[in-house]
C-alpha atoms as a PDB file:
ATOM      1  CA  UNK A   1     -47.778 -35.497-147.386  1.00  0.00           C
ATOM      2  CA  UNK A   2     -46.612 -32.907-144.366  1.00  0.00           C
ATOM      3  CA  UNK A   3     -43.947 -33.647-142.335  1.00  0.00           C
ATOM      4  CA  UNK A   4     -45.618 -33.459-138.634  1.00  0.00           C
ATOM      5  CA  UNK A   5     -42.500 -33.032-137.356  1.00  0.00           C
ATOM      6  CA  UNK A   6     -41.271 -30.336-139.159  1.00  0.00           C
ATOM      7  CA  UNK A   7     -42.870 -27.320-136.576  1.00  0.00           C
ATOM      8  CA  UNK A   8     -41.998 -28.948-133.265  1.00  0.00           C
ATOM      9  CA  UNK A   9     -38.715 -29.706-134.626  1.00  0.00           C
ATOM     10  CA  UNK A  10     -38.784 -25.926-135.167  1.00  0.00           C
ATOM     11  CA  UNK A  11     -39.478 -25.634-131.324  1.00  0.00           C
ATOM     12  CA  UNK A  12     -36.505 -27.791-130.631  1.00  0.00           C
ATOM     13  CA  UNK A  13     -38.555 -30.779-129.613  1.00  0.00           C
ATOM     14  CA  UNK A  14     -37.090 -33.793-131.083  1.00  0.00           C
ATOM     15  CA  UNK A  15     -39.432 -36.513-132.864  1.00  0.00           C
ATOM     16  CA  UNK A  16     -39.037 -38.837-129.508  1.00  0.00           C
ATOM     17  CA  UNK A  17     -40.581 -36.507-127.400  1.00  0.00           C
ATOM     18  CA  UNK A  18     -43.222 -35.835-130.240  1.00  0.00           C
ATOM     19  CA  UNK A  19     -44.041 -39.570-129.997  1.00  0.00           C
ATOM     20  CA  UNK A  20     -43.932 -39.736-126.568  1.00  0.00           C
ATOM     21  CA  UNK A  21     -46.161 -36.628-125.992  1.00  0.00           C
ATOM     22  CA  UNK A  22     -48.540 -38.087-128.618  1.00  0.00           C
ATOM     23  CA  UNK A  23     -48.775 -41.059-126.583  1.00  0.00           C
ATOM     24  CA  UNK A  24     -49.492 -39.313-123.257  1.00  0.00           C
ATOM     25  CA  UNK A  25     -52.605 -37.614-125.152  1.00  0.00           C
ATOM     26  CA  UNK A  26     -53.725 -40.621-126.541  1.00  0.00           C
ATOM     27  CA  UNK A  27     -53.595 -42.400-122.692  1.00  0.00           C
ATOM     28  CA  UNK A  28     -55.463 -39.204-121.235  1.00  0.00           C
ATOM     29  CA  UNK A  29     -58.174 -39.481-123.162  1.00  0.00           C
ATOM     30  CA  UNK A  30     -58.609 -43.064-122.547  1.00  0.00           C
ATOM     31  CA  UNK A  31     -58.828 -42.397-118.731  1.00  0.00           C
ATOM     32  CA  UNK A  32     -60.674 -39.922-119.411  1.00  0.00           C
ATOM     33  CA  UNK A  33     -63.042 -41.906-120.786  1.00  0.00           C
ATOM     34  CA  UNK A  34     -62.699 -44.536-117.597  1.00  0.00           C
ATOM     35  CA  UNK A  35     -63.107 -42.360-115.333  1.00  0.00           C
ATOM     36  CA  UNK A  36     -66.719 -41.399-116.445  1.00  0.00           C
ATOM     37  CA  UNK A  37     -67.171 -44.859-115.530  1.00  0.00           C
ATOM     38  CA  UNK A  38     -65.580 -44.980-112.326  1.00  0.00           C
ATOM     39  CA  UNK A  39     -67.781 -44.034-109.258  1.00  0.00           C
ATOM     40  CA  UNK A  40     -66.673 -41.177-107.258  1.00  0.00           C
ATOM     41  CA  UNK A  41     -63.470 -40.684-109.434  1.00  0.00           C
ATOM     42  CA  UNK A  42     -62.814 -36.857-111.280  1.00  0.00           C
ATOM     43  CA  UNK A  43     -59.548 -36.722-111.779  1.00  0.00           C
ATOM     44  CA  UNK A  44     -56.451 -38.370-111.907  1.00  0.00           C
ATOM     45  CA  UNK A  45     -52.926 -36.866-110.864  1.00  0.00           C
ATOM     46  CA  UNK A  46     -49.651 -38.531-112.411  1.00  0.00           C
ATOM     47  CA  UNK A  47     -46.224 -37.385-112.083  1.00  0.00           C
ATOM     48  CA  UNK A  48     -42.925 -38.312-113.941  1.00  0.00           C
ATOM     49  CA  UNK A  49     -41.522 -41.674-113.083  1.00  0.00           C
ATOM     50  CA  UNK A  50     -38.055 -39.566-112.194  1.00  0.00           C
ATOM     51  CA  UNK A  51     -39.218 -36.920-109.842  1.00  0.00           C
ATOM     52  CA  UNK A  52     -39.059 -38.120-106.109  1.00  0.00           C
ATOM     53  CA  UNK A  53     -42.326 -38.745-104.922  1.00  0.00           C
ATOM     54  CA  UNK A  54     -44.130 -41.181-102.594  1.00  0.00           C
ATOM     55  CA  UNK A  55     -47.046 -41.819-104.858  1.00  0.00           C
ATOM     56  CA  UNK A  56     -46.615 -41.257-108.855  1.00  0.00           C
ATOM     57  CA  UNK A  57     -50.400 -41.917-109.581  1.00  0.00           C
ATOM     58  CA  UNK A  58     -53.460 -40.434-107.442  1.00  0.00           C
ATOM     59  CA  UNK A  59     -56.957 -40.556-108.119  1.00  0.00           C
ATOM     60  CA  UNK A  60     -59.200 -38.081-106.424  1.00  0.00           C
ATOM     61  CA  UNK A  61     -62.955 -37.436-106.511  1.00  0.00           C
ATOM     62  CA  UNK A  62     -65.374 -34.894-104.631  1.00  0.00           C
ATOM     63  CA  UNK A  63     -65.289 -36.325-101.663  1.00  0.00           C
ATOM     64  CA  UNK A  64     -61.278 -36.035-101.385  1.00  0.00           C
ATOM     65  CA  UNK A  65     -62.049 -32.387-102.067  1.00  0.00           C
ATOM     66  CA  UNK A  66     -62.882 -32.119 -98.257  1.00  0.00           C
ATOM     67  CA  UNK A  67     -59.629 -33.680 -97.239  1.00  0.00           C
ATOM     68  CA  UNK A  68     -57.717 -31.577 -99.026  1.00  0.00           C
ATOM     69  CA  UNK A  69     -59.228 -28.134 -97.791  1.00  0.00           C
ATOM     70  CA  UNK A  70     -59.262 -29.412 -94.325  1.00  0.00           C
ATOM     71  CA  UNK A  71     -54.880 -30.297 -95.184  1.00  0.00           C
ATOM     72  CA  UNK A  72     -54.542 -26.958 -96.416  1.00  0.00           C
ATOM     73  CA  UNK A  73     -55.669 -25.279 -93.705  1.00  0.00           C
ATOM     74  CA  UNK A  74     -53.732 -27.825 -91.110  1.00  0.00           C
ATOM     75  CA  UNK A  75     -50.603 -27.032 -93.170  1.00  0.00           C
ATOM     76  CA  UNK A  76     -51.420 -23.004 -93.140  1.00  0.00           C
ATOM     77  CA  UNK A  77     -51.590 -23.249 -89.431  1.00  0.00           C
ATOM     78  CA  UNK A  78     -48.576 -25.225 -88.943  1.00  0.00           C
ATOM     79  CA  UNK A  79     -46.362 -22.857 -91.084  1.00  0.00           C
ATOM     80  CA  UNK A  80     -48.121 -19.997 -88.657  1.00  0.00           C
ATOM     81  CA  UNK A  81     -47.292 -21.744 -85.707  1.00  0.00           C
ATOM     82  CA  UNK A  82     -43.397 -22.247 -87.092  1.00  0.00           C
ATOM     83  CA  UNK A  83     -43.363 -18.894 -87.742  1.00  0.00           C
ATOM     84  CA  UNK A  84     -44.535 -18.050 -84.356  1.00  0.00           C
ATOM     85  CA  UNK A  85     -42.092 -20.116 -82.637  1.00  0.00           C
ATOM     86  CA  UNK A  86     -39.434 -18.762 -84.487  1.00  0.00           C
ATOM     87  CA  UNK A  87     -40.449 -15.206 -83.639  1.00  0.00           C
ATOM     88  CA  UNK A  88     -40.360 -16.314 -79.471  1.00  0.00           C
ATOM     89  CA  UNK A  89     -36.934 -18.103 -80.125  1.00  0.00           C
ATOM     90  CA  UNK A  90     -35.136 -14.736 -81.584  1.00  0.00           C
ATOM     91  CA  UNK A  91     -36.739 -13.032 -78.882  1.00  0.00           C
ATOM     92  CA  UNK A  92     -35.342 -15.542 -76.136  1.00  0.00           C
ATOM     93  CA  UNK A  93     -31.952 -15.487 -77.593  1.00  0.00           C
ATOM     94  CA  UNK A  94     -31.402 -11.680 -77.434  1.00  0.00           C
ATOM     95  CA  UNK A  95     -33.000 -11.823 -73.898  1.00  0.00           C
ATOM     96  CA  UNK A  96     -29.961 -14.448 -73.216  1.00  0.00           C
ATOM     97  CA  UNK A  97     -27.916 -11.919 -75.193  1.00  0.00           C
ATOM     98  CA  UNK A  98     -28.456  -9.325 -72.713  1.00  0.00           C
ATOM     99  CA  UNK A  99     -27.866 -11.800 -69.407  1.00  0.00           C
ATOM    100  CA  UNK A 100     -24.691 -12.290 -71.008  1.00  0.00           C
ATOM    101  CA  UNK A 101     -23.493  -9.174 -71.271  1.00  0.00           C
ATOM    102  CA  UNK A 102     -24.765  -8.392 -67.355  1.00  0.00           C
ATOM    103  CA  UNK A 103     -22.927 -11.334 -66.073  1.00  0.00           C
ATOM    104  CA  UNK A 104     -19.923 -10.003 -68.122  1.00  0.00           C
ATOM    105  CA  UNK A 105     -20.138  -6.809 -66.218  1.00  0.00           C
ATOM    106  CA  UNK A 106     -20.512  -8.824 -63.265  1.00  0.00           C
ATOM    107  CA  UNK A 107     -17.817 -11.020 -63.586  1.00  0.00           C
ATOM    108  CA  UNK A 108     -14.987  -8.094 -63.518  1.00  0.00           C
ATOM    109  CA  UNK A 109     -12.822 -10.665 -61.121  1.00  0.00           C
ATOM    110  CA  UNK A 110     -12.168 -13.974 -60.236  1.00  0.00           C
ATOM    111  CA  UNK A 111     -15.728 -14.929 -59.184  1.00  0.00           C
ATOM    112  CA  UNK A 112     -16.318 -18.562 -59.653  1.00  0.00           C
ATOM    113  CA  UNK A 113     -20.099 -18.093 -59.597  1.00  0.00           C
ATOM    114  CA  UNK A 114     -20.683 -15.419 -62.270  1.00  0.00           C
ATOM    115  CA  UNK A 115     -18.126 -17.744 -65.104  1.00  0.00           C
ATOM    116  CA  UNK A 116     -20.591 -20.688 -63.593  1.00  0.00           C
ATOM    117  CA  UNK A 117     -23.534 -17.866 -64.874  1.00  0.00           C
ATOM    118  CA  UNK A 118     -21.590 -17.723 -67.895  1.00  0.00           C
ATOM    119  CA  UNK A 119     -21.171 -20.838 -69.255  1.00  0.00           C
ATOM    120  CA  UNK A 120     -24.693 -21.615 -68.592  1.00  0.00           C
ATOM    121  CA  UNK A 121     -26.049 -18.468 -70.575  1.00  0.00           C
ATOM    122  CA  UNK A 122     -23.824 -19.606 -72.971  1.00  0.00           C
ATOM    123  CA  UNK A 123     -25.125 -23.217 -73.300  1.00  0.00           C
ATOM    124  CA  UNK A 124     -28.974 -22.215 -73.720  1.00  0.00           C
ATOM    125  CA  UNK A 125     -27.674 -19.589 -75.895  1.00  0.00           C
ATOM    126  CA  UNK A 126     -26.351 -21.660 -78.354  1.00  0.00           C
ATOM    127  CA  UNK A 127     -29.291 -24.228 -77.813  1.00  0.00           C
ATOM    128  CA  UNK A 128     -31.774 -21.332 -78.337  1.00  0.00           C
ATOM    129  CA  UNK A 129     -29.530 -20.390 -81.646  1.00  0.00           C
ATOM    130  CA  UNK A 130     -29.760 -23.901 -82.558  1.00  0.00           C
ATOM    131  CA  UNK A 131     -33.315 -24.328 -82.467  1.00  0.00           C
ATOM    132  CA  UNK A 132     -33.739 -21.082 -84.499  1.00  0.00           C
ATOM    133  CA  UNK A 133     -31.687 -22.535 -87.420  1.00  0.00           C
ATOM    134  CA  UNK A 134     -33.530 -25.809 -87.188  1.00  0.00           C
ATOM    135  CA  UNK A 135     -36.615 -23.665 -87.638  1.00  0.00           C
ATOM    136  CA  UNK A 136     -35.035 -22.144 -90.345  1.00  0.00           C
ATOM    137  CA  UNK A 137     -34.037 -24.854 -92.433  1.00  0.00           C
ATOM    138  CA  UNK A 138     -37.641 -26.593 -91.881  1.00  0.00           C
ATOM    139  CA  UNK A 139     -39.141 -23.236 -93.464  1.00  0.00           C
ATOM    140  CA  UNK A 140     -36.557 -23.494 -95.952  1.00  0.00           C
ATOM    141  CA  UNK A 141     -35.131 -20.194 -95.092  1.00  0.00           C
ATOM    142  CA  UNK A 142     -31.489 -19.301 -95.374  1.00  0.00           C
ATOM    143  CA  UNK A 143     -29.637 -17.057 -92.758  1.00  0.00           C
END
């Protein structure tokens, strides 16, 4: 008699995990099997009880096939637009950049209205900056 566990115990997979794997098989095929009986249903998507997600089981079919293209190409233009947006931001902020350093020039002396200038470039440029990170971190970039 073999010892089944002998080669995956060899891979470092311990005879729980052999079970357990086993088990999933054994469960696949039985849906399988259901879902030839199951109108409008091709596949079915399951993910680990411990990973954060909204829904752990989904069942999908042609006709979510559609959905999902039409997603796709909502989420492609989305990201396009983001990056867009980003692009106009960093070119805002260095337009800012350069009113700054005019009203520095500008403000030389003791003129009330130029610091006023100032402070206000300042303000939308560190509103501008802020958006840009925001952007950033919703991209998932890092500066």
């Amino acid at each position: 008699m073999s010892n089944a566990t002998a080669p995956a115990a060899a891979e470092g997979l311990l005879p729980s995990e052999i079970i357990a794997e086993n088990r999933i098989m054994e469960l696949s095929r039985e849906i399988s099997s259901l879902l030839d009986r199951a109108p409008r249903r091709e596949y079915v998507h399951i993910v680990a009880a411990s990973l954060p997600s909204h829904h752990h089981i989904t069942f999908g079919g042609r006709d979510d096939e559609a959905e999902i293209s039409a997603a796709k190409e909502e989420a492609a233009a989305a990201a396009w637009n983001l990056t867009c947006l980003q692009d106009r931001l960093g070119h805002v902020r260095s337009m800012v950049s350069l009113i700054e350093y005019a009203l520095e020039g500008m403000g030389l002396g003791n003129d009330d209205q130029v610091n006023a200038l100032q402070t206000g470039v300042s303000k939308v440029y560190d509103d501008v900056t802020e958006a840009v990170d925001f952007l950033k971190s919703v991209r998932g970039e890092t500066s």
